[in-house]
C-alpha atoms as a PDB file:
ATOM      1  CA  UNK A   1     -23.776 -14.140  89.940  1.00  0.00           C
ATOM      2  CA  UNK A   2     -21.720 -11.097  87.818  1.00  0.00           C
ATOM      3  CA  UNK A   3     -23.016 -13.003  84.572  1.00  0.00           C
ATOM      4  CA  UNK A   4     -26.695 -12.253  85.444  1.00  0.00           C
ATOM      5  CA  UNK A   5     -26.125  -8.617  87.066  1.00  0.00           C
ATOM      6  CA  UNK A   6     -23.957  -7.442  83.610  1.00  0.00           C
ATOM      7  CA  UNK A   7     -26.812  -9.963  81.713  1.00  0.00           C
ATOM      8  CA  UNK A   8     -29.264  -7.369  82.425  1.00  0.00           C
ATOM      9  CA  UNK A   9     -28.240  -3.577  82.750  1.00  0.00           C
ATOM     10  CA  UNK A  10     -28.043  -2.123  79.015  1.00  0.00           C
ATOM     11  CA  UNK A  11     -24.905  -2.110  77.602  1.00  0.00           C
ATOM     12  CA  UNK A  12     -25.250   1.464  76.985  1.00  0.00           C
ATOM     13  CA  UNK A  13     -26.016   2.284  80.889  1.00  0.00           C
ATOM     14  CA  UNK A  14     -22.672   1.260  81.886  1.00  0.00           C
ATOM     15  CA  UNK A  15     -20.574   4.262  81.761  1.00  0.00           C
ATOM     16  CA  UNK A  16     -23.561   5.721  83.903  1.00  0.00           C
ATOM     17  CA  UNK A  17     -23.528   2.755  86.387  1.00  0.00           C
ATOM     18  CA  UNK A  18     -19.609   2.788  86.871  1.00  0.00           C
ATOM     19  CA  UNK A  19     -18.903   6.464  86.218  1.00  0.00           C
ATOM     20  CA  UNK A  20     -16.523   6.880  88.975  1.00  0.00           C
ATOM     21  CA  UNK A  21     -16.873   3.596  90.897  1.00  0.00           C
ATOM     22  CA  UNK A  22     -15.156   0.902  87.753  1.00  0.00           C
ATOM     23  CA  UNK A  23     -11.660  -0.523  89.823  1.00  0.00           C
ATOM     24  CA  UNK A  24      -8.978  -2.498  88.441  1.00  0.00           C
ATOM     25  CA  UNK A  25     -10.042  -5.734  90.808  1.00  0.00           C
ATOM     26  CA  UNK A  26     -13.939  -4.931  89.519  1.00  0.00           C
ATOM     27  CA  UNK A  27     -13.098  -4.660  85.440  1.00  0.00           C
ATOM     28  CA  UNK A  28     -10.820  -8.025  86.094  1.00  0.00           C
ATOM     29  CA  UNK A  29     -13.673  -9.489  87.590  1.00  0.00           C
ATOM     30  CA  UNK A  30     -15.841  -8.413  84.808  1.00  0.00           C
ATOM     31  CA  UNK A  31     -13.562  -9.270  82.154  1.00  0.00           C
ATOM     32  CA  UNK A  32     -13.024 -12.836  83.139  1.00  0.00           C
ATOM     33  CA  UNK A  33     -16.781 -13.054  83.536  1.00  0.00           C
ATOM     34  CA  UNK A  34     -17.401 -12.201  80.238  1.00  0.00           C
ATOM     35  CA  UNK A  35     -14.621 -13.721  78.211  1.00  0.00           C
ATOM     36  CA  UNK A  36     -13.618 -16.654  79.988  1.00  0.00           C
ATOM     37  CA  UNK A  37     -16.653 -18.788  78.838  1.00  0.00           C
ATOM     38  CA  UNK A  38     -16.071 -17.555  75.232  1.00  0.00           C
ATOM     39  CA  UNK A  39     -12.567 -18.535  75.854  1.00  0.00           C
ATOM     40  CA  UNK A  40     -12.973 -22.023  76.168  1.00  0.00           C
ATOM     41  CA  UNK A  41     -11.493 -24.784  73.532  1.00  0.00           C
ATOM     42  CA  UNK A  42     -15.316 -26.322  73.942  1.00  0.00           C
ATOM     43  CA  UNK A  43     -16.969 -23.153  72.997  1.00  0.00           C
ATOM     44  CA  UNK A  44     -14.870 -22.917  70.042  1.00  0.00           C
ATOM     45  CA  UNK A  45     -15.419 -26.160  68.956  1.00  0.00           C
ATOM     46  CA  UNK A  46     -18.985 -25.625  69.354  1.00  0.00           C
ATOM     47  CA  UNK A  47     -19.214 -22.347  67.370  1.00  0.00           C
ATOM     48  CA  UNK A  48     -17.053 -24.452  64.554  1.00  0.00           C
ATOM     49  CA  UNK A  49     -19.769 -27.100  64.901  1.00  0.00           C
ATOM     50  CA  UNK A  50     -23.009 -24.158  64.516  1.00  0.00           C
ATOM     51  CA  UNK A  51     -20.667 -22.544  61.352  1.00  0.00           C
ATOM     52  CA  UNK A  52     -20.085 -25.454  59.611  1.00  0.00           C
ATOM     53  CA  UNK A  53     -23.572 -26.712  59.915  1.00  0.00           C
ATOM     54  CA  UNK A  54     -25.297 -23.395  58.633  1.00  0.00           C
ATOM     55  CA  UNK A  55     -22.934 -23.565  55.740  1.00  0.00           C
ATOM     56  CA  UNK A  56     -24.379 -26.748  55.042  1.00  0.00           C
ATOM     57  CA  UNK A  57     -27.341 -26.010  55.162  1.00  0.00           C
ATOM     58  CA  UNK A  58     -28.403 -28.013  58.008  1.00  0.00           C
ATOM     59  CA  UNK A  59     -31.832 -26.168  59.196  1.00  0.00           C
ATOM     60  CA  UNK A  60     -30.615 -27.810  62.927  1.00  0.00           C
ATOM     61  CA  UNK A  61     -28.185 -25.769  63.629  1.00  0.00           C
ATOM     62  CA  UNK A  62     -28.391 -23.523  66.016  1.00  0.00           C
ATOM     63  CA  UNK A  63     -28.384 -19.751  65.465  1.00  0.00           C
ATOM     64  CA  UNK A  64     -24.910 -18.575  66.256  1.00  0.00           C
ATOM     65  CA  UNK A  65     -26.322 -15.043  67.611  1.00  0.00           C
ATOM     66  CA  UNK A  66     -28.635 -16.961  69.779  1.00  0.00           C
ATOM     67  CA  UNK A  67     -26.871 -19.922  70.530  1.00  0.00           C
ATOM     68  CA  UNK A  68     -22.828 -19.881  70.890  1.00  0.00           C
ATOM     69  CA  UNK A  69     -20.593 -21.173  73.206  1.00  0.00           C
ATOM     70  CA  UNK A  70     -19.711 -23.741  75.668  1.00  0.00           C
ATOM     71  CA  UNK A  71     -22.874 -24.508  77.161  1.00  0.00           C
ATOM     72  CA  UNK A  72     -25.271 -28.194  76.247  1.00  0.00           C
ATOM     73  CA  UNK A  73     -27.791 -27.209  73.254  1.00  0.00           C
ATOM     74  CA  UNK A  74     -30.285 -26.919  76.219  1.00  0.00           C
ATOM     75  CA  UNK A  75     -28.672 -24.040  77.322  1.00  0.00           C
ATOM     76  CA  UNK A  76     -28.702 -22.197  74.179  1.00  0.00           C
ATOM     77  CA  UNK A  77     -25.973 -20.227  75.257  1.00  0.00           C
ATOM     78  CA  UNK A  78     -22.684 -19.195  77.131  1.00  0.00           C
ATOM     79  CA  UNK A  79     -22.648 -19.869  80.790  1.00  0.00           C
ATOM     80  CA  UNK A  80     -21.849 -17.275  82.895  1.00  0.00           C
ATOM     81  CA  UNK A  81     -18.527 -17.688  85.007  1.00  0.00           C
ATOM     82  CA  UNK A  82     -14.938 -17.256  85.250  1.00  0.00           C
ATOM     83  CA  UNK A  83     -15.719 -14.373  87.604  1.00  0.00           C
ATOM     84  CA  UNK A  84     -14.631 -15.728  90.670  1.00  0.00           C
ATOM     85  CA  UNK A  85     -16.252 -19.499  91.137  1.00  0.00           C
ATOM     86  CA  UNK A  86     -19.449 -18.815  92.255  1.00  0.00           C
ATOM     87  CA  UNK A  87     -22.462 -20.869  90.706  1.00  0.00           C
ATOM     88  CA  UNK A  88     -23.882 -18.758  87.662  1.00  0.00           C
ATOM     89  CA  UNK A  89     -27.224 -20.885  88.320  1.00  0.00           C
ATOM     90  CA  UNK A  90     -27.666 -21.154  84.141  1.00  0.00           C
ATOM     91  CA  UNK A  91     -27.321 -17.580  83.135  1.00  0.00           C
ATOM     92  CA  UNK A  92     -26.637 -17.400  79.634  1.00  0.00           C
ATOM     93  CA  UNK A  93     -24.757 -14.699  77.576  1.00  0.00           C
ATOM     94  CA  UNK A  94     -24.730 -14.792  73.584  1.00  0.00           C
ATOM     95  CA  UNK A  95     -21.496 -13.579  71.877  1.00  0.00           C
ATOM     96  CA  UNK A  96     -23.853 -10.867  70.673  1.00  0.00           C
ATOM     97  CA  UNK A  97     -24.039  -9.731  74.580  1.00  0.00           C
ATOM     98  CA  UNK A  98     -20.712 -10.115  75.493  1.00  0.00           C
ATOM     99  CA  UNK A  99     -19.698  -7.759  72.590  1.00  0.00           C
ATOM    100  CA  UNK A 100     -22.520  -5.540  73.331  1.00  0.00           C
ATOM    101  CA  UNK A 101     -21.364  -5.256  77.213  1.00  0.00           C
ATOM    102  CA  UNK A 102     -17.723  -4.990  76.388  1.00  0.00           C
ATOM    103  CA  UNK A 103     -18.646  -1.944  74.336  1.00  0.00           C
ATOM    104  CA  UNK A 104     -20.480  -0.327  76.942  1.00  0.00           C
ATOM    105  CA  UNK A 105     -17.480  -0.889  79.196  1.00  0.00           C
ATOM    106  CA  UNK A 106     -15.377   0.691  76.659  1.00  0.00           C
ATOM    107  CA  UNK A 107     -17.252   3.802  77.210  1.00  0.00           C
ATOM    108  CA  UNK A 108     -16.767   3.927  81.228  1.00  0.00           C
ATOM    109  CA  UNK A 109     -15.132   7.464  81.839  1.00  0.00           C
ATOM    110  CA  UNK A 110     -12.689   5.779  84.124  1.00  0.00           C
ATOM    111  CA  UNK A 111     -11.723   2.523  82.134  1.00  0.00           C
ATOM    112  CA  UNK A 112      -8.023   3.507  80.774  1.00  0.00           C
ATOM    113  CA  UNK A 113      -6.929   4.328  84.630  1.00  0.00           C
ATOM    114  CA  UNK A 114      -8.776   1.075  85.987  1.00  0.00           C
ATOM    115  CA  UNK A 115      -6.895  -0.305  82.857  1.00  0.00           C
ATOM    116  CA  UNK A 116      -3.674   1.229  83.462  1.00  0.00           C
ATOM    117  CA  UNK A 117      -3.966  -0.283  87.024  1.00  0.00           C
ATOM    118  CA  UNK A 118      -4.354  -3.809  86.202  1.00  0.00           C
ATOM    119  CA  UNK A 119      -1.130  -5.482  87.152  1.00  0.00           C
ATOM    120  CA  UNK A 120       1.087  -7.654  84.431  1.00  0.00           C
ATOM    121  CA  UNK A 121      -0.093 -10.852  85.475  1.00  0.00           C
ATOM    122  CA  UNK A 122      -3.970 -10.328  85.367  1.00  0.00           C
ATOM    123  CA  UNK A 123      -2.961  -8.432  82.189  1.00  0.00           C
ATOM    124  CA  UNK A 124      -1.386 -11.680  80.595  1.00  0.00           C
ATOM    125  CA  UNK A 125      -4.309 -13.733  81.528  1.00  0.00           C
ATOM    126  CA  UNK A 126      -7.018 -11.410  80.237  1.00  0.00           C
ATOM    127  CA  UNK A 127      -5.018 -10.932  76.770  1.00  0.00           C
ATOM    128  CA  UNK A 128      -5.479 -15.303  77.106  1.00  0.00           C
ATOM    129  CA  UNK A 129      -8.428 -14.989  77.601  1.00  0.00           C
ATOM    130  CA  UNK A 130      -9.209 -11.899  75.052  1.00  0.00           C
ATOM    131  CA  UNK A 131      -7.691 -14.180  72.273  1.00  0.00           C
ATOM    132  CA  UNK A 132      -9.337 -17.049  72.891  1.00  0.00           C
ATOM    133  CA  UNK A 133     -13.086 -15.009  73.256  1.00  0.00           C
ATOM    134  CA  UNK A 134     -12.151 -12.903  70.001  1.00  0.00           C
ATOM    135  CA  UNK A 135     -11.861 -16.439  67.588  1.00  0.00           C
ATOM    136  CA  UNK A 136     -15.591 -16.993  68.708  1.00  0.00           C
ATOM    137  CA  UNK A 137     -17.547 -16.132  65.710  1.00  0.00           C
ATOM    138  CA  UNK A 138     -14.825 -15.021  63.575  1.00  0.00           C
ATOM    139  CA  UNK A 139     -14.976 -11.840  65.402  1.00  0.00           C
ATOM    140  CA  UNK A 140     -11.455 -10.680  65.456  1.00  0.00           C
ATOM    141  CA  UNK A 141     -11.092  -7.882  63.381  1.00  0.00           C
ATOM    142  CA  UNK A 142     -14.602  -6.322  65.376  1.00  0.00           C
ATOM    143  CA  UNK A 143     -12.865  -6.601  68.719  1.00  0.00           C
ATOM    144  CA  UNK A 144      -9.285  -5.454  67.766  1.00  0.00           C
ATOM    145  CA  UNK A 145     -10.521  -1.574  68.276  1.00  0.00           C
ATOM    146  CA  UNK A 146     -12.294  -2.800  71.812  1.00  0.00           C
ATOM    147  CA  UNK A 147      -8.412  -4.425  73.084  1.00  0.00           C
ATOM    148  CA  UNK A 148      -6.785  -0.951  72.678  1.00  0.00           C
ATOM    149  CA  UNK A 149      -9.499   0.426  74.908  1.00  0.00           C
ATOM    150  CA  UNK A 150      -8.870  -1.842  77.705  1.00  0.00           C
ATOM    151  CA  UNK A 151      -5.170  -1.826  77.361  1.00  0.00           C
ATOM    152  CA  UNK A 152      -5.040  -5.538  76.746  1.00  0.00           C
END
């Protein structure tokens, strides 16, 4: 359910929305909604897949902005989920809107206490999680700048 709530408020309405209310439980929650789809060894394969078939000039495959990540070519996306097992009922996030709503995160007044607050463990497994997400695309050296932010 997270993945369609964060799949439609503006990135740049989120330091608004969580001015004072952004917790270290809530940005977990968040975080593994967001980057644990991205995260997965299938959704990497599949982005591979969509690179290497653009770069051959194969007019089938998909649009990476559009279409990256774990889910079936039906979905046309990334699936929603991670955030604490319930059903994301299809929602779909593109790398494009993950990146988008981590960046609006990054601008939350109170993200570096909520941040700060995470404990070790939950750390650990977002910085899994962050690695894995940030190989999605090639888009590494993009999110480097967006890790500092949220201490991972």
């Amino acid at each position: 359910m997270q993945a369609h709530y964060l799949a439609v408020i503006p990135p740049h309405s989120l330091a608004s929305v969580f001015k004072a209310s952004l917790t270290p439980q809530l940005l977990v929650s968040i975080l593994r909604t967001l980057l644990g789809p991205l995260s997965s060894p299938a959704s990497e394969k599949s982005t591979q897949q969509q690179v290497e078939g653009r770069a051959e000039g194969n007019a089938d495959a998909p649009d990476m902005q559009q279409n990256v990540g774990a889910a079936p070519p039906s979905h046309g996306g990334i699936v929603g989920g991670g955030g604490g097992g319930d059903d994301e009922g299809g929602v779909v996030l593109s790398v494009d809107q993950v990146e988008g709503l981590l960046r609006g995160l990054a601008n939350v007044p109170r993200l570096s206490m909520a941040a700060m607050c995470v404990p070790s463990k939950e750390r650990a497994a977002l910085r899994e999680l962050w690695e894995g997400a940030s190989r999605v695309g090639g888009r590494r050296a993009e999110w480097e700048g967006l890790r500092t932010a949220f201490k991972l």
